[in-house]
Protein backbone atom coordinates (compact mmCIF):
# COMPACT_ATOMS: atom_id res chain seq x y z
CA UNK A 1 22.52 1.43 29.77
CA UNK A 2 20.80 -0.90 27.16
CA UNK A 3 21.12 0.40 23.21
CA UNK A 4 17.68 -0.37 21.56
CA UNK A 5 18.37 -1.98 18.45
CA UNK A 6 16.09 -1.40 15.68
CA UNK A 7 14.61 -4.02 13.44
CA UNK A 8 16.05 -3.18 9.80
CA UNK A 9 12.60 -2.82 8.30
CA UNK A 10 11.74 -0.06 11.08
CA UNK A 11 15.25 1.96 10.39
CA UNK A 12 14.06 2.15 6.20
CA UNK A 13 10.55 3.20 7.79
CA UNK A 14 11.75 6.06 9.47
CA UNK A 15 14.37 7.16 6.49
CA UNK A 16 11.41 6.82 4.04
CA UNK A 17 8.69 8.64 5.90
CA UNK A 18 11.29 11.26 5.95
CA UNK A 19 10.98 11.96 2.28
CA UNK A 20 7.87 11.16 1.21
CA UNK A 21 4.48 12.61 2.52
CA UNK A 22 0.74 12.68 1.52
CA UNK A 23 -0.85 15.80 0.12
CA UNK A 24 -4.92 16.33 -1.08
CA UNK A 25 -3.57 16.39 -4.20
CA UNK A 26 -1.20 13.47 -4.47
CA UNK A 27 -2.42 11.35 -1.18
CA UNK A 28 0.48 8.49 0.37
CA UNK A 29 -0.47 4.17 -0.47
CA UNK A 30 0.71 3.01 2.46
CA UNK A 31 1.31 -1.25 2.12
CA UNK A 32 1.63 -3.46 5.42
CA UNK A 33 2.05 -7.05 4.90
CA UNK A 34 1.98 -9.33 7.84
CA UNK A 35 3.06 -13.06 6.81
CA UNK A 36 -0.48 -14.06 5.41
CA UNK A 37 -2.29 -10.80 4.44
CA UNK A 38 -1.30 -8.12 2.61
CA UNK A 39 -3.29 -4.04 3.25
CA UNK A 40 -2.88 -1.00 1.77
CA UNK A 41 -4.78 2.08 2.32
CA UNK A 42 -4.30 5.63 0.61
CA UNK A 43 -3.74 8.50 3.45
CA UNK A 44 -4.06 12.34 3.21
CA UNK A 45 -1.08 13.05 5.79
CA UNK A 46 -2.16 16.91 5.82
CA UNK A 47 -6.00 16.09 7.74
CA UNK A 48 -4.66 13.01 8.88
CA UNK A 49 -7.48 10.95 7.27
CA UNK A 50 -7.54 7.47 5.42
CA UNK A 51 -9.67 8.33 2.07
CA UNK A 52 -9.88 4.78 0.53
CA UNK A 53 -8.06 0.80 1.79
CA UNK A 54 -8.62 -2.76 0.79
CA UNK A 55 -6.88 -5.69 1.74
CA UNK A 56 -6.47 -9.58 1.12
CA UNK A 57 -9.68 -10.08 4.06
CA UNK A 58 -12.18 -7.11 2.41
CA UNK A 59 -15.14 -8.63 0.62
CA UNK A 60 -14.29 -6.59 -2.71
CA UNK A 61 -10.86 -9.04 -2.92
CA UNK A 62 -13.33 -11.98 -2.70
CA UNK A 63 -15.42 -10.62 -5.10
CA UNK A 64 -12.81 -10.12 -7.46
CA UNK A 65 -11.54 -13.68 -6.96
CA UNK A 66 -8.76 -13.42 -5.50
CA UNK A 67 -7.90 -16.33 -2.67
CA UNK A 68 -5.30 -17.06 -0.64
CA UNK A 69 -2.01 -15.43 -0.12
CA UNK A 70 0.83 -14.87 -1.48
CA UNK A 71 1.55 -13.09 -4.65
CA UNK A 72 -1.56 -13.65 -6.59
CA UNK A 73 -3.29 -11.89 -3.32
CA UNK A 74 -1.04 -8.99 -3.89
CA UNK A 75 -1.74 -8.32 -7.28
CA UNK A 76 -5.78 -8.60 -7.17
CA UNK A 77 -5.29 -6.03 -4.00
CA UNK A 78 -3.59 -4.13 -6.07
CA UNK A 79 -6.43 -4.03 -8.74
CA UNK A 80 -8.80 -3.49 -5.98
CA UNK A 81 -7.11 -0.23 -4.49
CA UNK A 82 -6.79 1.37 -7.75
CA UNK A 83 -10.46 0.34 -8.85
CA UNK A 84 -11.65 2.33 -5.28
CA UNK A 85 -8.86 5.59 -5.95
CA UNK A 86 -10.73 6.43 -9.21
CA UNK A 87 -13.66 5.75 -8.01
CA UNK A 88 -12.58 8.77 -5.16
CA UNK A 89 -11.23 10.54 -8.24
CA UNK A 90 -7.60 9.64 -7.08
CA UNK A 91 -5.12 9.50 -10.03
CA UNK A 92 -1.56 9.99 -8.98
CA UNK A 93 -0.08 8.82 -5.44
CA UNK A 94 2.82 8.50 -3.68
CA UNK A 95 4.24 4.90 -3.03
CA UNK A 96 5.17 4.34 0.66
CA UNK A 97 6.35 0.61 0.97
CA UNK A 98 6.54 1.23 4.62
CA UNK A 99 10.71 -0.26 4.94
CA UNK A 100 9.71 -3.56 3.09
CA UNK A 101 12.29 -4.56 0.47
CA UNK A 102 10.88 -3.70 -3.67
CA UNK A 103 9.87 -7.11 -4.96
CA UNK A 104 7.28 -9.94 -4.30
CA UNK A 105 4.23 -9.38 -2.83
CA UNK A 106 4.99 -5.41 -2.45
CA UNK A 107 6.35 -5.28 -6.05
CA UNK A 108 2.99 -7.68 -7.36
CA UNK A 109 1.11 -5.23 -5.73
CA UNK A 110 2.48 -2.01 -7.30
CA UNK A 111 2.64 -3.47 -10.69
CA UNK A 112 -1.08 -4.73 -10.34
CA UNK A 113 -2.10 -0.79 -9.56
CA UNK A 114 -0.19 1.34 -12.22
CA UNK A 115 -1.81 -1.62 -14.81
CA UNK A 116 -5.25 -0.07 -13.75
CA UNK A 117 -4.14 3.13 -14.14
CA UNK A 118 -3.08 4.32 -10.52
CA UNK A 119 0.10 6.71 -12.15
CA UNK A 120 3.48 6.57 -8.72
């Protein structure tokens, strides 16, 4: 028999989602980043439910001016998803950086949300 070999990034996954998990009180920001967009949506894991996402292709990152990719993308996405938790009266979340490594994009990102006041 064939071992399935797991792609590094889907092994931290599966250790992360482990530990961490979304409440009502203190919902989950999920991040995906495919090589030219970057998401992120926050998640209630008890109902299951996405309460609030934006992303590099959403019409608030255009209107914020953000273009492009890349880590100037990540950062206004950043200021976007925090701008739409307090609007849903979100304050404190839990970080899930979904197996991808702590810096660039995923790090722009992070920084970009706890500067408008998103507290992880």
């Amino acid at each position: 028999m064939k071992k399935i070999v797991r792609d590094p990034r889907e092994k931290r996954k599966v250790r992360i989602r482990k530990k961490i998990q979304g409440t009502p009180e203190r919902p989950r920001m999920s991040v995906f980043r495919s090589s030219r967009h970057i998401y992120v949506q926050i998640v209630d894991d008890t109902t299951g439910r996405t309460l609030t996402s934006a992303s590099s292709l959403t019409k608030d990152f255009r209107e914020k001016g953000g273009k492009g990719e890349g880590i100037e993308a990540a950062k206004v996405v950043g200021a976007v998803i925090a701008e739409k938790a307090q609007e849903n009266k979100i304050e404190k979340v839990v970080f899930d950086r979904n197996g991808y490594l702590y810096h660039g994009r995923i790090k722009a990102l992070a920084d970009a949300a706890r500067e408008k006041g998103l507290k992880f």
